[in-house]
Protein backbone atom coordinates (compact mmCIF):
# COMPACT_ATOMS: atom_id res chain seq x y z
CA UNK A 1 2.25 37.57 0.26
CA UNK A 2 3.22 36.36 -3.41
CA UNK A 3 7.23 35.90 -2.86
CA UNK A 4 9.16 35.86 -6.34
CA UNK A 5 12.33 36.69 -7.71
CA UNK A 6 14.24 39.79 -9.38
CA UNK A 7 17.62 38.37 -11.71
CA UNK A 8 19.47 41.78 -12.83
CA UNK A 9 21.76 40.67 -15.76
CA UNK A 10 22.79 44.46 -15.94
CA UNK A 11 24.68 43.67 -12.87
CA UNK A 12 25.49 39.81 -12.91
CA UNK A 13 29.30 38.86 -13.50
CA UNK A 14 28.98 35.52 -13.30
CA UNK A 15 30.96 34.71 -10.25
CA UNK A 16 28.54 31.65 -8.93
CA UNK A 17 28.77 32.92 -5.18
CA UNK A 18 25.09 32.19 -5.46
CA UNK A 19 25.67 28.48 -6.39
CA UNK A 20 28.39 28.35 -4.07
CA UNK A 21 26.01 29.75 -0.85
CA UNK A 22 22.69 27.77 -2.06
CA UNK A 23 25.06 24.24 -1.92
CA UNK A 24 26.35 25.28 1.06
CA UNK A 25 23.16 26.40 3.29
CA UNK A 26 21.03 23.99 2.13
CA UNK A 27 23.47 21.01 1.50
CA UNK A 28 22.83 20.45 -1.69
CA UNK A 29 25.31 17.17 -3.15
CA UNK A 30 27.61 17.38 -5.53
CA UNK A 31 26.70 16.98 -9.43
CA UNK A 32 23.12 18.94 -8.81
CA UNK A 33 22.13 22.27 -8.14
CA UNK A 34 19.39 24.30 -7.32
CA UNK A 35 20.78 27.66 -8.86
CA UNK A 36 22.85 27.69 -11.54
CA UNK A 37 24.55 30.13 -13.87
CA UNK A 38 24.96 29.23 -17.26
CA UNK A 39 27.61 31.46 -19.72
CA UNK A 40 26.81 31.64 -23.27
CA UNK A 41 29.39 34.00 -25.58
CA UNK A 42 28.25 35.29 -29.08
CA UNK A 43 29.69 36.91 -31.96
CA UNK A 44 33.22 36.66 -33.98
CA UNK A 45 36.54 37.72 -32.40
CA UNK A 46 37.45 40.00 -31.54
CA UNK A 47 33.59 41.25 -31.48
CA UNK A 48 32.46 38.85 -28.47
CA UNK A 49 30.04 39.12 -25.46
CA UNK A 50 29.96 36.52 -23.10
CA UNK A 51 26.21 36.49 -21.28
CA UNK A 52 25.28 35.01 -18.24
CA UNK A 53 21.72 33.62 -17.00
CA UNK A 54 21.35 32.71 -13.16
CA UNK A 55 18.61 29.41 -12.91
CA UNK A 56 16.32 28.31 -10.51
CA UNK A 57 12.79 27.10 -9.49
CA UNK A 58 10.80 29.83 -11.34
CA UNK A 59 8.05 29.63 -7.91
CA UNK A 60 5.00 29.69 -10.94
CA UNK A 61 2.32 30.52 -10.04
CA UNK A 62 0.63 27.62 -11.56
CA UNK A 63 3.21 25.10 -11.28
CA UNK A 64 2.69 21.89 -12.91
CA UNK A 65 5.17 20.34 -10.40
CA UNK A 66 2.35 20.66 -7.66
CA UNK A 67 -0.65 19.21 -10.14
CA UNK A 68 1.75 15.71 -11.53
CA UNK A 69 2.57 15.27 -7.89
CA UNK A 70 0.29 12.02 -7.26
CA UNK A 71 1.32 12.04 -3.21
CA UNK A 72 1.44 16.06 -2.80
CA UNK A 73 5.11 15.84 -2.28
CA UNK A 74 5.58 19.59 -4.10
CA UNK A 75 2.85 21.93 -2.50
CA UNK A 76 2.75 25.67 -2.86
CA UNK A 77 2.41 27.66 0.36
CA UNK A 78 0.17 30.28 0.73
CA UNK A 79 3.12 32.82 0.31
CA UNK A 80 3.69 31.66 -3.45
CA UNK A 81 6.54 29.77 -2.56
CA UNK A 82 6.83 25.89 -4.25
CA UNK A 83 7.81 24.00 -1.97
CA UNK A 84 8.88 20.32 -1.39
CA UNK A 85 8.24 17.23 1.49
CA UNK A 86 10.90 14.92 1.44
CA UNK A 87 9.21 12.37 3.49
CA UNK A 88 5.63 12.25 1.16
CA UNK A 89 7.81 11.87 -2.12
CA UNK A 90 8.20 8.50 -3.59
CA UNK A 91 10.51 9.31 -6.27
CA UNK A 92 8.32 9.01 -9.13
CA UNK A 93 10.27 12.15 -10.86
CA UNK A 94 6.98 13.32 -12.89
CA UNK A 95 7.80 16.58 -11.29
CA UNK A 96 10.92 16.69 -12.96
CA UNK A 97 9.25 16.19 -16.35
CA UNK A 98 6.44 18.37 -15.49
CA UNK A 99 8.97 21.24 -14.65
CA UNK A 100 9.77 23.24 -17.96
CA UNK A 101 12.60 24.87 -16.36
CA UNK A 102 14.95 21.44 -15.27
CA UNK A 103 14.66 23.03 -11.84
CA UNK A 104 13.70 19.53 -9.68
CA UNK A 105 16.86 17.33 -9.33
CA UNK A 106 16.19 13.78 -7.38
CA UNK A 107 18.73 14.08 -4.42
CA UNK A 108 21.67 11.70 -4.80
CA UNK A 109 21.45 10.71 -0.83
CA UNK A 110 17.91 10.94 -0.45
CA UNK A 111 16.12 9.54 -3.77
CA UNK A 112 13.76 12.35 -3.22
CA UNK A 113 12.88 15.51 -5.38
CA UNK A 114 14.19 18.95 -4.49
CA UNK A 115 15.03 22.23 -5.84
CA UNK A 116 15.25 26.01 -4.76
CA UNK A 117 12.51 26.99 -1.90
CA UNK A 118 13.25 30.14 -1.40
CA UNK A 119 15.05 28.98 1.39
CA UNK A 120 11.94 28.72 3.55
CA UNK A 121 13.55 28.41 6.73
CA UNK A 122 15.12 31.65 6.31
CA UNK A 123 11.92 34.02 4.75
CA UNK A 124 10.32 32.32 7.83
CA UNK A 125 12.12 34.37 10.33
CA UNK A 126 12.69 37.61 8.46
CA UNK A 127 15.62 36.64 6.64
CA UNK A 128 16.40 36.71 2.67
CA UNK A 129 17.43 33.82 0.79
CA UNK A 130 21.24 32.73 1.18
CA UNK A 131 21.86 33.40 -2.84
CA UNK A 132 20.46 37.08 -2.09
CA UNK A 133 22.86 37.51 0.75
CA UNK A 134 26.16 36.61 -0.81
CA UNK A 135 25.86 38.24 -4.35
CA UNK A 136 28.46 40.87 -4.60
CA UNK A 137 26.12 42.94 -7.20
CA UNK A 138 22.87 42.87 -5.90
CA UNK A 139 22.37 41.10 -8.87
CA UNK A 140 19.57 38.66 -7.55
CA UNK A 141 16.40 40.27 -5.53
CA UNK A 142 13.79 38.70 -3.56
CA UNK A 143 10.84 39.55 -2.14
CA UNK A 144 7.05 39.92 -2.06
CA UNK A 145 5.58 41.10 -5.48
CA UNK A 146 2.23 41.77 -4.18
CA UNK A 147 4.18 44.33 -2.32
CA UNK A 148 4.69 47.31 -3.97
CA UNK A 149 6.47 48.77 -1.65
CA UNK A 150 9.22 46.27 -2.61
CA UNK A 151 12.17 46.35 -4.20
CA UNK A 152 11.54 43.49 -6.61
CA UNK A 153 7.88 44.80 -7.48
CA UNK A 154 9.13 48.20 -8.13
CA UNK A 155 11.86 46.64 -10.40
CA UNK A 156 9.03 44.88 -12.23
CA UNK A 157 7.00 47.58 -12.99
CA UNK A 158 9.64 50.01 -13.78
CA UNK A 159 12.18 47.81 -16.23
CA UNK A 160 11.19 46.04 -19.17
CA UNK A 161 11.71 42.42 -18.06
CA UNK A 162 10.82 39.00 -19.15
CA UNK A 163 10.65 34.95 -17.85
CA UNK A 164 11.57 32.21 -19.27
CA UNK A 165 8.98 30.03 -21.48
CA UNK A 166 5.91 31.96 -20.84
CA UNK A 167 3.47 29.64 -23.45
CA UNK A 168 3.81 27.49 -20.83
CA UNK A 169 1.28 29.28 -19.21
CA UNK A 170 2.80 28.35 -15.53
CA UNK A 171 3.02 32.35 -14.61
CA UNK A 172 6.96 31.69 -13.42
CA UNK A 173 7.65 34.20 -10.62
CA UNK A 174 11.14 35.01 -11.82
CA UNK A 175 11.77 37.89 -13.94
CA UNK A 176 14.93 38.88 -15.63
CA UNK A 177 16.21 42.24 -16.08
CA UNK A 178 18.30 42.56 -19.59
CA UNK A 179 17.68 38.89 -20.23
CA UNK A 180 19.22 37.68 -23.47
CA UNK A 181 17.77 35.45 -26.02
CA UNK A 182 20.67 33.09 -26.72
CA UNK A 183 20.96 32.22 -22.98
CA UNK A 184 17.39 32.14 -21.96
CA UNK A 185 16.27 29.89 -24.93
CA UNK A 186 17.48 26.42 -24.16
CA UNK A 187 17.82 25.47 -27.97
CA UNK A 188 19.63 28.31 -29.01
CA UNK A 189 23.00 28.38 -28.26
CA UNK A 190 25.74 25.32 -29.44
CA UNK A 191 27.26 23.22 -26.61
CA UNK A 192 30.20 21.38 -27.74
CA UNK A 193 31.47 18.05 -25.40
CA UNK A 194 33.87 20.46 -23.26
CA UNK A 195 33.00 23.56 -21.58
CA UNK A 196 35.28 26.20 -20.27
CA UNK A 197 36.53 24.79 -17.59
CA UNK A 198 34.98 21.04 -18.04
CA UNK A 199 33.84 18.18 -20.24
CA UNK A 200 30.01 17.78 -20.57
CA UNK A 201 28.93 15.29 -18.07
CA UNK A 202 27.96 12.80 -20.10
CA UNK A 203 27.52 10.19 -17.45
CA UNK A 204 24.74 11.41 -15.72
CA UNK A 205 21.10 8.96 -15.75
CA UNK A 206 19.56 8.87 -19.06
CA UNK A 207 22.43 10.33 -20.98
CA UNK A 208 20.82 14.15 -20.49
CA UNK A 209 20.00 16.68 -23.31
CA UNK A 210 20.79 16.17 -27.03
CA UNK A 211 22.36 18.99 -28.88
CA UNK A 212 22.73 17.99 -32.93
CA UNK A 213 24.81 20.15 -34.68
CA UNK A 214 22.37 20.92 -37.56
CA UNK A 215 19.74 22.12 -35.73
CA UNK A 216 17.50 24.67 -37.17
CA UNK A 217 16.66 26.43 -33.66
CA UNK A 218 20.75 26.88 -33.38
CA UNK A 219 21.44 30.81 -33.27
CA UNK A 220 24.43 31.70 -35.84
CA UNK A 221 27.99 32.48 -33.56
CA UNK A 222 26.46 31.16 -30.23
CA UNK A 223 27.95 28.74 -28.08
CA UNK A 224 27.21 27.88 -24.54
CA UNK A 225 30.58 28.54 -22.46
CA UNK A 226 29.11 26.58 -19.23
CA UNK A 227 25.74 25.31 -18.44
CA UNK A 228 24.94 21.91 -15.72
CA UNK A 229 23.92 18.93 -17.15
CA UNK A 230 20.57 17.33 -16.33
CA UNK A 231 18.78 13.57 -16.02
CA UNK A 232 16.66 12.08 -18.59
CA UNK A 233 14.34 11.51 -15.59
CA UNK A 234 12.33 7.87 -16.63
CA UNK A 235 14.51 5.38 -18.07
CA UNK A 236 13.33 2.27 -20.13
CA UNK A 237 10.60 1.48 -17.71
CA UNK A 238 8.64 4.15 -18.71
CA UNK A 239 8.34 3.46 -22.63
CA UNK A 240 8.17 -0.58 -21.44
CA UNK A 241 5.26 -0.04 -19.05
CA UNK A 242 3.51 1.76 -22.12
CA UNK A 243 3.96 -1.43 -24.82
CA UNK A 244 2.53 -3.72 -21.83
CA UNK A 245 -0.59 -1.44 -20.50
CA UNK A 246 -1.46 -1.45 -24.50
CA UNK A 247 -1.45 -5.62 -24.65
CA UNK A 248 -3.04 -5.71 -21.27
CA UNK A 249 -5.70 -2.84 -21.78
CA UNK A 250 -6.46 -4.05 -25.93
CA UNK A 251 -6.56 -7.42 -25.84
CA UNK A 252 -10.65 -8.13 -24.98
CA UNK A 253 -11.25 -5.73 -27.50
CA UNK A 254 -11.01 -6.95 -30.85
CA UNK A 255 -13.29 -10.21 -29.70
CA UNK A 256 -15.87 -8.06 -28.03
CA UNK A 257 -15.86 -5.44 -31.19
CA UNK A 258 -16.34 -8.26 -33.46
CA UNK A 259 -19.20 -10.49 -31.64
CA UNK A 260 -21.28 -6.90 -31.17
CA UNK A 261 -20.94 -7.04 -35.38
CA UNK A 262 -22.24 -10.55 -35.50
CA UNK A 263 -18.66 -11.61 -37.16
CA UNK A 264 -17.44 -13.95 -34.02
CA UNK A 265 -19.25 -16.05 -31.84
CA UNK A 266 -18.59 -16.53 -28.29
CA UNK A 267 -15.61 -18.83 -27.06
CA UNK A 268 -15.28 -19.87 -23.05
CA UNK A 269 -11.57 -20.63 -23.78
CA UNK A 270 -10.67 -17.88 -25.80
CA UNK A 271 -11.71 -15.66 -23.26
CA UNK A 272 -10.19 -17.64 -20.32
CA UNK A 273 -6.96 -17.05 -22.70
CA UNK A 274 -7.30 -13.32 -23.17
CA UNK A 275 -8.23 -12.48 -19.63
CA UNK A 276 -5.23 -14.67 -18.48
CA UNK A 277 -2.78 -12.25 -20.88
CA UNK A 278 -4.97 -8.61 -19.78
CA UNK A 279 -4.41 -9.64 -15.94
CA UNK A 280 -0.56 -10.86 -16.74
CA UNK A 281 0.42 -7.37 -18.69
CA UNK A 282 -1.57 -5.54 -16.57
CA UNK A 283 0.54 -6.80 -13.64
CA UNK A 284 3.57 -6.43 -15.48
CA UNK A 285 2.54 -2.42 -15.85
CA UNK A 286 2.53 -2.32 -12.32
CA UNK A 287 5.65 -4.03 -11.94
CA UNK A 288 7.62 -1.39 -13.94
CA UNK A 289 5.66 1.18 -12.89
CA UNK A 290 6.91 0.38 -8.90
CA UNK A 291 10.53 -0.20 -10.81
CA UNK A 292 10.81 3.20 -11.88
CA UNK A 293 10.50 4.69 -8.48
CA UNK A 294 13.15 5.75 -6.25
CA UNK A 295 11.29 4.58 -3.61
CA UNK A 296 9.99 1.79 -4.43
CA UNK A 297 8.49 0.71 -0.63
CA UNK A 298 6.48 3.83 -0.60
CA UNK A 299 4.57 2.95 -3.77
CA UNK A 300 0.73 2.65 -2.27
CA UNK A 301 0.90 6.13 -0.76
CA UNK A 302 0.12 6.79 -4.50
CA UNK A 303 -3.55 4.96 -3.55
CA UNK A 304 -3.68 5.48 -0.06
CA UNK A 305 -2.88 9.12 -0.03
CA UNK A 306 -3.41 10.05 -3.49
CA UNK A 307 -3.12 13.90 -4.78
CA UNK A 308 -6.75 13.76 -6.71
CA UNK A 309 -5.46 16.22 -9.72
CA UNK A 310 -2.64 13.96 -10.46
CA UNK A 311 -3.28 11.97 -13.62
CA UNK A 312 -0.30 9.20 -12.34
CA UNK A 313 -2.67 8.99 -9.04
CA UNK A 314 -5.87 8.93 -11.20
CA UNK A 315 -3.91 6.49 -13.69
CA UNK A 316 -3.37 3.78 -10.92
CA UNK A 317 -7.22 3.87 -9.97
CA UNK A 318 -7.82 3.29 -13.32
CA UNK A 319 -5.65 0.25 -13.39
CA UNK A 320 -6.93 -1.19 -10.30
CA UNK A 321 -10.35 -0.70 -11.97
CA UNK A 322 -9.33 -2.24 -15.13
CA UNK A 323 -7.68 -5.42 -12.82
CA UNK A 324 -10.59 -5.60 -10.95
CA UNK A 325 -13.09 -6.26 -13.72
CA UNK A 326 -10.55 -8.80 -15.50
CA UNK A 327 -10.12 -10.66 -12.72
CA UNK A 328 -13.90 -11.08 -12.09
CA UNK A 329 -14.18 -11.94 -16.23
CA UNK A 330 -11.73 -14.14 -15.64
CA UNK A 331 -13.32 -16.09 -12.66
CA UNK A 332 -16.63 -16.19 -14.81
CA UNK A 333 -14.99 -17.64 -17.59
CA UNK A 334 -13.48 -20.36 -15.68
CA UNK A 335 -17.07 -21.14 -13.34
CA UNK A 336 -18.38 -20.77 -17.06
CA UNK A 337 -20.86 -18.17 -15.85
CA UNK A 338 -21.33 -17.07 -19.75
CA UNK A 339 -24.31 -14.42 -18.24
CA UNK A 340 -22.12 -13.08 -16.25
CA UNK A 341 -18.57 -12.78 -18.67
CA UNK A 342 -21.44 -11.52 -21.19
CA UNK A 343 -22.24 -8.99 -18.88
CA UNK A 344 -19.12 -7.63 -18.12
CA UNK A 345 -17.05 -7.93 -21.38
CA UNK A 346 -18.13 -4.03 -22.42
CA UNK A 347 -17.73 -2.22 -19.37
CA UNK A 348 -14.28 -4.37 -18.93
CA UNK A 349 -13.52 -3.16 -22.42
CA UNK A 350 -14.41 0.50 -21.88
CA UNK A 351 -12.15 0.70 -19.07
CA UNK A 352 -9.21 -1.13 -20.63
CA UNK A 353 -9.73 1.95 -23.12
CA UNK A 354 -9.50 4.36 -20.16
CA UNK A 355 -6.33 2.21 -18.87
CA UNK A 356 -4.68 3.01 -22.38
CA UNK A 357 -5.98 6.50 -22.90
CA UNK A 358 -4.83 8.18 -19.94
CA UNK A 359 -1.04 7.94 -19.98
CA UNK A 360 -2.06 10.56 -22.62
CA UNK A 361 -3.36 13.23 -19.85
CA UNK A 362 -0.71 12.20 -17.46
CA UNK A 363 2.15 13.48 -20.48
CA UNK A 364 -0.18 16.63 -21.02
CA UNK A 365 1.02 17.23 -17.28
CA UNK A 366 4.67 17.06 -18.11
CA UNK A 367 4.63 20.53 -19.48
CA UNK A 368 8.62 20.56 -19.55
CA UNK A 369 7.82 17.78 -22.70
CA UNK A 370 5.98 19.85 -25.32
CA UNK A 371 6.99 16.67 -27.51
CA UNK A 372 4.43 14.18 -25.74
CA UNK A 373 1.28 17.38 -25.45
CA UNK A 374 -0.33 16.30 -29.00
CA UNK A 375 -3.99 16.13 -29.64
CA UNK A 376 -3.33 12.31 -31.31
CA UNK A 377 -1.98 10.96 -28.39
CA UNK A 378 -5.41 9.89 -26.59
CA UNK A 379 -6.79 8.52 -29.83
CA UNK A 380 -3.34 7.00 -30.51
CA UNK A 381 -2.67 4.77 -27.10
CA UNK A 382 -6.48 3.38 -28.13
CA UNK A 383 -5.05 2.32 -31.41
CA UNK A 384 -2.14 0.87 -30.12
CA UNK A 385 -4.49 -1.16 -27.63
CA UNK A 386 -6.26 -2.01 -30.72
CA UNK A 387 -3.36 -3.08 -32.51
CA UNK A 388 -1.87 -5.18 -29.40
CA UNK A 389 -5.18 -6.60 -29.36
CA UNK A 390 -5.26 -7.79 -33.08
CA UNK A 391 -1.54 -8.88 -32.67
CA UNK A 392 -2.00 -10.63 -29.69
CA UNK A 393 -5.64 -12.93 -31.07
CA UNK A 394 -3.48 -13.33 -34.43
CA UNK A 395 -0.93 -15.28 -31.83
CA UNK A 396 -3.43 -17.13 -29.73
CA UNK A 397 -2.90 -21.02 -30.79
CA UNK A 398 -6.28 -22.85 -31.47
CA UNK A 399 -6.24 -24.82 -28.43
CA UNK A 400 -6.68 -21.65 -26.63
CA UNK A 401 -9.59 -20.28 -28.58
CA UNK A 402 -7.62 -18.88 -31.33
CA UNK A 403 -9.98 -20.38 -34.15
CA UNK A 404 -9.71 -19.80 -37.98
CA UNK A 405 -13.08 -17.67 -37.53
CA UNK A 406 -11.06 -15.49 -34.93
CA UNK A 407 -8.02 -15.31 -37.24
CA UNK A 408 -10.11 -14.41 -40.23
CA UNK A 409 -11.48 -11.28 -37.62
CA UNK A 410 -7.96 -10.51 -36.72
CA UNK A 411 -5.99 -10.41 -39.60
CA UNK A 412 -8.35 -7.78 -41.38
CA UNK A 413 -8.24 -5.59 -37.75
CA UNK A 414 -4.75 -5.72 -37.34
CA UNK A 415 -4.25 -4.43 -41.38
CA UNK A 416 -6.59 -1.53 -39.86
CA UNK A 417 -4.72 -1.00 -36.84
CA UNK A 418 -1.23 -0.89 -38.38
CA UNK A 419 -2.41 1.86 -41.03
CA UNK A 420 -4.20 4.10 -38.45
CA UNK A 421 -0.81 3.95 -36.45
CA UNK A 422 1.07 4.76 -39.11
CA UNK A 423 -0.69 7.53 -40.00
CA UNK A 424 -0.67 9.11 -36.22
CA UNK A 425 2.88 7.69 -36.18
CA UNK A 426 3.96 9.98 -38.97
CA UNK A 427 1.14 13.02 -37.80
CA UNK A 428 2.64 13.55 -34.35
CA UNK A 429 6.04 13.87 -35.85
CA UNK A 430 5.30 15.67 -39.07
CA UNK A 431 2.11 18.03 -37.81
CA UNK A 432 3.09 21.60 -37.46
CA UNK A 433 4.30 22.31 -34.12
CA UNK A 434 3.41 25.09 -31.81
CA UNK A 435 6.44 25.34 -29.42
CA UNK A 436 10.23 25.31 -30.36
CA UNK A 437 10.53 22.09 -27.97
CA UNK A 438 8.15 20.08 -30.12
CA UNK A 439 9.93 20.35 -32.77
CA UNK A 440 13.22 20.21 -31.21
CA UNK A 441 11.81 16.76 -29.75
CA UNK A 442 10.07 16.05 -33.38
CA UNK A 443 13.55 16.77 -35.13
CA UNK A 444 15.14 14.24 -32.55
CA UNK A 445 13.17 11.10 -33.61
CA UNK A 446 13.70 12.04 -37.45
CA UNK A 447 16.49 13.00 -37.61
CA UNK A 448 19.20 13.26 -34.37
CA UNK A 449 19.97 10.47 -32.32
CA UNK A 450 16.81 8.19 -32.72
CA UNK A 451 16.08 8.42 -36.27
CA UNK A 452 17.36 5.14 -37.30
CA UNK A 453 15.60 3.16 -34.63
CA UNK A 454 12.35 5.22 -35.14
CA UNK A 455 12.98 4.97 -39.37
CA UNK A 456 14.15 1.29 -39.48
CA UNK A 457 12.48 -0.06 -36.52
CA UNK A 458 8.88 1.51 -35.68
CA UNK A 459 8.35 2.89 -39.56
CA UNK A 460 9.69 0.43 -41.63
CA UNK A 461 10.24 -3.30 -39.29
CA UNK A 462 7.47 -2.52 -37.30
CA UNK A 463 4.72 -1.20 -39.52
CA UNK A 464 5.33 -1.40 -43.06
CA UNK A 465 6.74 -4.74 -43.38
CA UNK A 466 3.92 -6.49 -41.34
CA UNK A 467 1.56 -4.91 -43.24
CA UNK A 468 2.97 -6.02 -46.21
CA UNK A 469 3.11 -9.43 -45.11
CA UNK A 470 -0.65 -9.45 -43.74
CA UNK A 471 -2.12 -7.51 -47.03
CA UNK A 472 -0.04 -10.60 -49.08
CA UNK A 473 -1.33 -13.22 -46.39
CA UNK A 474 -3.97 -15.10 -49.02
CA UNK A 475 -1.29 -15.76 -51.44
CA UNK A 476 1.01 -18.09 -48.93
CA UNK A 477 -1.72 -20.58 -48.66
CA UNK A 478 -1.06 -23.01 -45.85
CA UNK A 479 1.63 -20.78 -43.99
CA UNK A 480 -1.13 -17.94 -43.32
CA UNK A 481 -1.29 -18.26 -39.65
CA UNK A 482 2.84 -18.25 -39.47
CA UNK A 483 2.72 -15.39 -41.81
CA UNK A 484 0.02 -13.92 -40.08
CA UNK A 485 1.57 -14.31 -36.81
CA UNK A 486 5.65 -13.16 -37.91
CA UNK A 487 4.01 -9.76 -38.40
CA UNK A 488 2.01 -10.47 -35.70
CA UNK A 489 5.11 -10.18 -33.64
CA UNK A 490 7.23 -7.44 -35.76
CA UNK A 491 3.89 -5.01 -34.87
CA UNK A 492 4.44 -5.57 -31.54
CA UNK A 493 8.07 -4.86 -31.53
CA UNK A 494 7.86 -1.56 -33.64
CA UNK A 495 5.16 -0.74 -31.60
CA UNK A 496 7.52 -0.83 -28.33
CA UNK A 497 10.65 0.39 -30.28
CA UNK A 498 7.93 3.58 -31.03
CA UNK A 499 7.02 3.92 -27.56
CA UNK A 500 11.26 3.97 -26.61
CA UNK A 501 11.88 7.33 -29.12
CA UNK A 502 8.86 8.89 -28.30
CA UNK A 503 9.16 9.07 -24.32
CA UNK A 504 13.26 9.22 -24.71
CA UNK A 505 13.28 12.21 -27.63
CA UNK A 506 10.49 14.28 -25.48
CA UNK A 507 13.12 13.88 -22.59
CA UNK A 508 16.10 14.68 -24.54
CA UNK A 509 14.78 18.23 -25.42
CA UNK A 510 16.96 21.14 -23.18
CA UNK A 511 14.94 22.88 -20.94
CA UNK A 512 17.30 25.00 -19.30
């Protein structure tokens, strides 16, 4: 059996019977929904159409949902259905990022992710879905595709239909029948602050979608009518716990890079200092990390009964890795075992580069983020590690190792740093960009809502002011190490205001 679903928008009139009967058999709380119909109206009056699109769970047939999930919370039965376990889920919401359709919602009462399952406990027993039941048109038809005896697989193969988003390559199991652009394509259509019959809710987590006015993707005489709002699903945790794993996973770096040229020489109490600040922000990742969950008491199911394709599952074994061989450095350091800290400085190092690198894998799961999917980004996080690294040894007072020899290493490594960043910086937001919701994300940090902060604060505060003042650095004499260290810290603060556009604009890109 390969269960999917049939939306007929020859038929549809919009009446939301189907929204009405999904709230009410599955109890779904007010101000989310698992189906949804959204009215968009084109054209110039008197020559109008008003469109409708009914939205749901799309059942994929590769859904990303299922491979994010680090505690196999969303599963897919072996009748095609996606479904959900409320008691596995800790609330991490990747689903909801990984979803390109805004289908997952995180229950209001529960804290846990849910959406449209076909209602399960009704194909169980013989029955159709409750939204299938109540529609006055036969609009909406369910049933098994593999089937072709069905009425939904003979709909498929006799009317030209189409899904939603299908370079997503997720193989959605809901087809629609006269399907219109403006209404199916989340950028296209204009949503003012009021609909039809209500404001925008505006007060919903995270603020929701962005819609600029001058966007390019905007279709001419479209406007969306009525439409749901949605969550911006990871808050400033998210973009926090990014700035910290890249000072916690950099910082041995630099030293180790440099001794291996021969251009630093080994320091007991340097590295006592560094492996005290990669064991500190390290912590503090997991700290916001376990913040950001709904449920925040089921956070080692994540290690204890992990979901092995999950790169948020894979991410925390990485981390415990990374903590492990720290801590061990550390203890050497202190016992001033200097075969043993010799010893272990590269593979600590190599993993602290796995620590940084693989947020990058974990956003190439959140296919409902085409934004955060670039080729830079692995090579990226290790530059930012890089750079936190050369900020944080430029910082490092002499009575904790931080020497004139190590300043002389990181001033030159930081200058490096800061104009490899920049350049990815500008790449991953001026590259050309393969999907409309890249761009729509790209166009975000330049120019919608985050341009200033990404402009004046990553671009301009954090990168090419600091650079300025560290390429200048010989000609203020005494004051080089205060010099040196003011863009020092200005690095690391453009660096985190970066990391608050980038995961914020990726989320503020409609999907639905």
């Amino acid at each position: 059996m390969n269960y999917g679903f049939v939306i007929d928008h020859r038929k549809c009139i919009g009446c939301h019977a189907c929204t009405v009967a999904c709230k009410t058999e599955n109890h779904v709380p007010l101000g989310v929904n698992r189906t949804w119909v959204k009215y968009v109206e084109k054209g110039i009056f008197p020559n109008t159409r008003r469109v409708f699109q009914v939205t749901r769970c799309n059942h994929c047939e590769k859904p990303p949902c299922v491979t994010i999930c680090p505690v196999t919370a969303m599963y897919q039965r072996k009748d095609g259905i996606v479904d959900f376990n409320s008691e596995r889920c800790i609330g991490c919401k990747a689903c909801m990022q990984a979803c390109p359709y805004d289908s997952i919602y995180i229950d209001p009462d529960d804290g846990t992710a849910a959406k449209c399952h076909f209602c399960a406990h009704r194909t169980e027993v013989g029955l159709e879905p409750a939204c299938v039941i109540v529609c006055p048109e036969h609009a909406i038809i369910a049933g098994d595709l593999s089937d072709g005896a069905s009425e939904a697989a003979q709909l498929i193969a006799r009317e030209p239909v189409r899904v939603r988003k299908p370079e997503q390559g997720t193989q959605p199991k809901l087809y629609y029948i006269d399907g219109d652009e403006s209404a199916i394509v989340p950028t296209a259509a204009r949503h003012e602050p009021f609909y039809m019959w209500s404001q925008r809710n505006a007060n919903i987590h995270g603020g929701g979608a962005a819609y600029p006015v001058d966007s390019p993707l905007l279709r001419e005489n479209t406007l969306a009518a009525y439409d749901v709002a949605h969550a911006r699903p990871w808050g400033w945790q998210v973009p926090a716990y990014s700035w910290t794993k890249s000072i916690g996973s950099g910082v041995l770096a630099i030293p180790a890079i440099a001794m291996l040229l021969g251009r630093l020489s080994a320091d007991r109490v340097r590295d006592i200092a560094l492996a005290t600040v990669a064991l500190l922000f390290t912590a503090l990742t997991t700290v916001l990390l376990v913040w950001d969950l709904e449920h925040k008491e089921r956070f080692l199911r994540v290690v204890f009964m992990p979901q092995s394709k999950s790169w948020l599952a894979r991410g925390a074994f990485i981390l415990i890795t990374y903590s492990t061989l720290c801590g061990i450095f550390w203890l050497a350091a202190v016992a001033n075992f200097s075969a043993v800290t010799s010893i272990l400085l590269w593979p600590t190092v190599l993993v602290g580069f796995c620590a940084a690198a693989y947020t990058a894998f974990l956003f190439g799961q959140c296919e409902g983020r085409d934004l955060w999917q670039t080729p830079l980004l692995p090579a990226h996080l290790i530059i930012q590690a890089l750079l936190c690294g050369s900020a944080v040894l430029v910082l490092l007072p002499e009575s904790m190792g931080g020497s004139r020899q190590a300043l002389s290493v990181a001033i030159p490594a930081l200058v490096i740093c800061l104009i490899l960043h920049l350049l990815m910086l500008l790449g991953e937001v001026a590259m050309p960009h393969t999907t409309d919701n890249a761009r729509y994300g790209a166009r975000l940090m330049t120019h919608g809502p985050f341009a200033r902060a990404f402009w004046g604060g990553a671009v301009v505060a954090g990168g090419i002011v600091p650079l300025a003042l560290l390429l200048g650095v010989t000609f203020f004499g005494g004051a080089e190490r205060v010099v040196a260290g003011l863009a020092s810290v200005l690095a690391l603060a453009g660096l985190l205001i970066f990391e608050w556009c980038f995961v914020m604009a990726g989320q503020s890109v409609p999907n639905s």
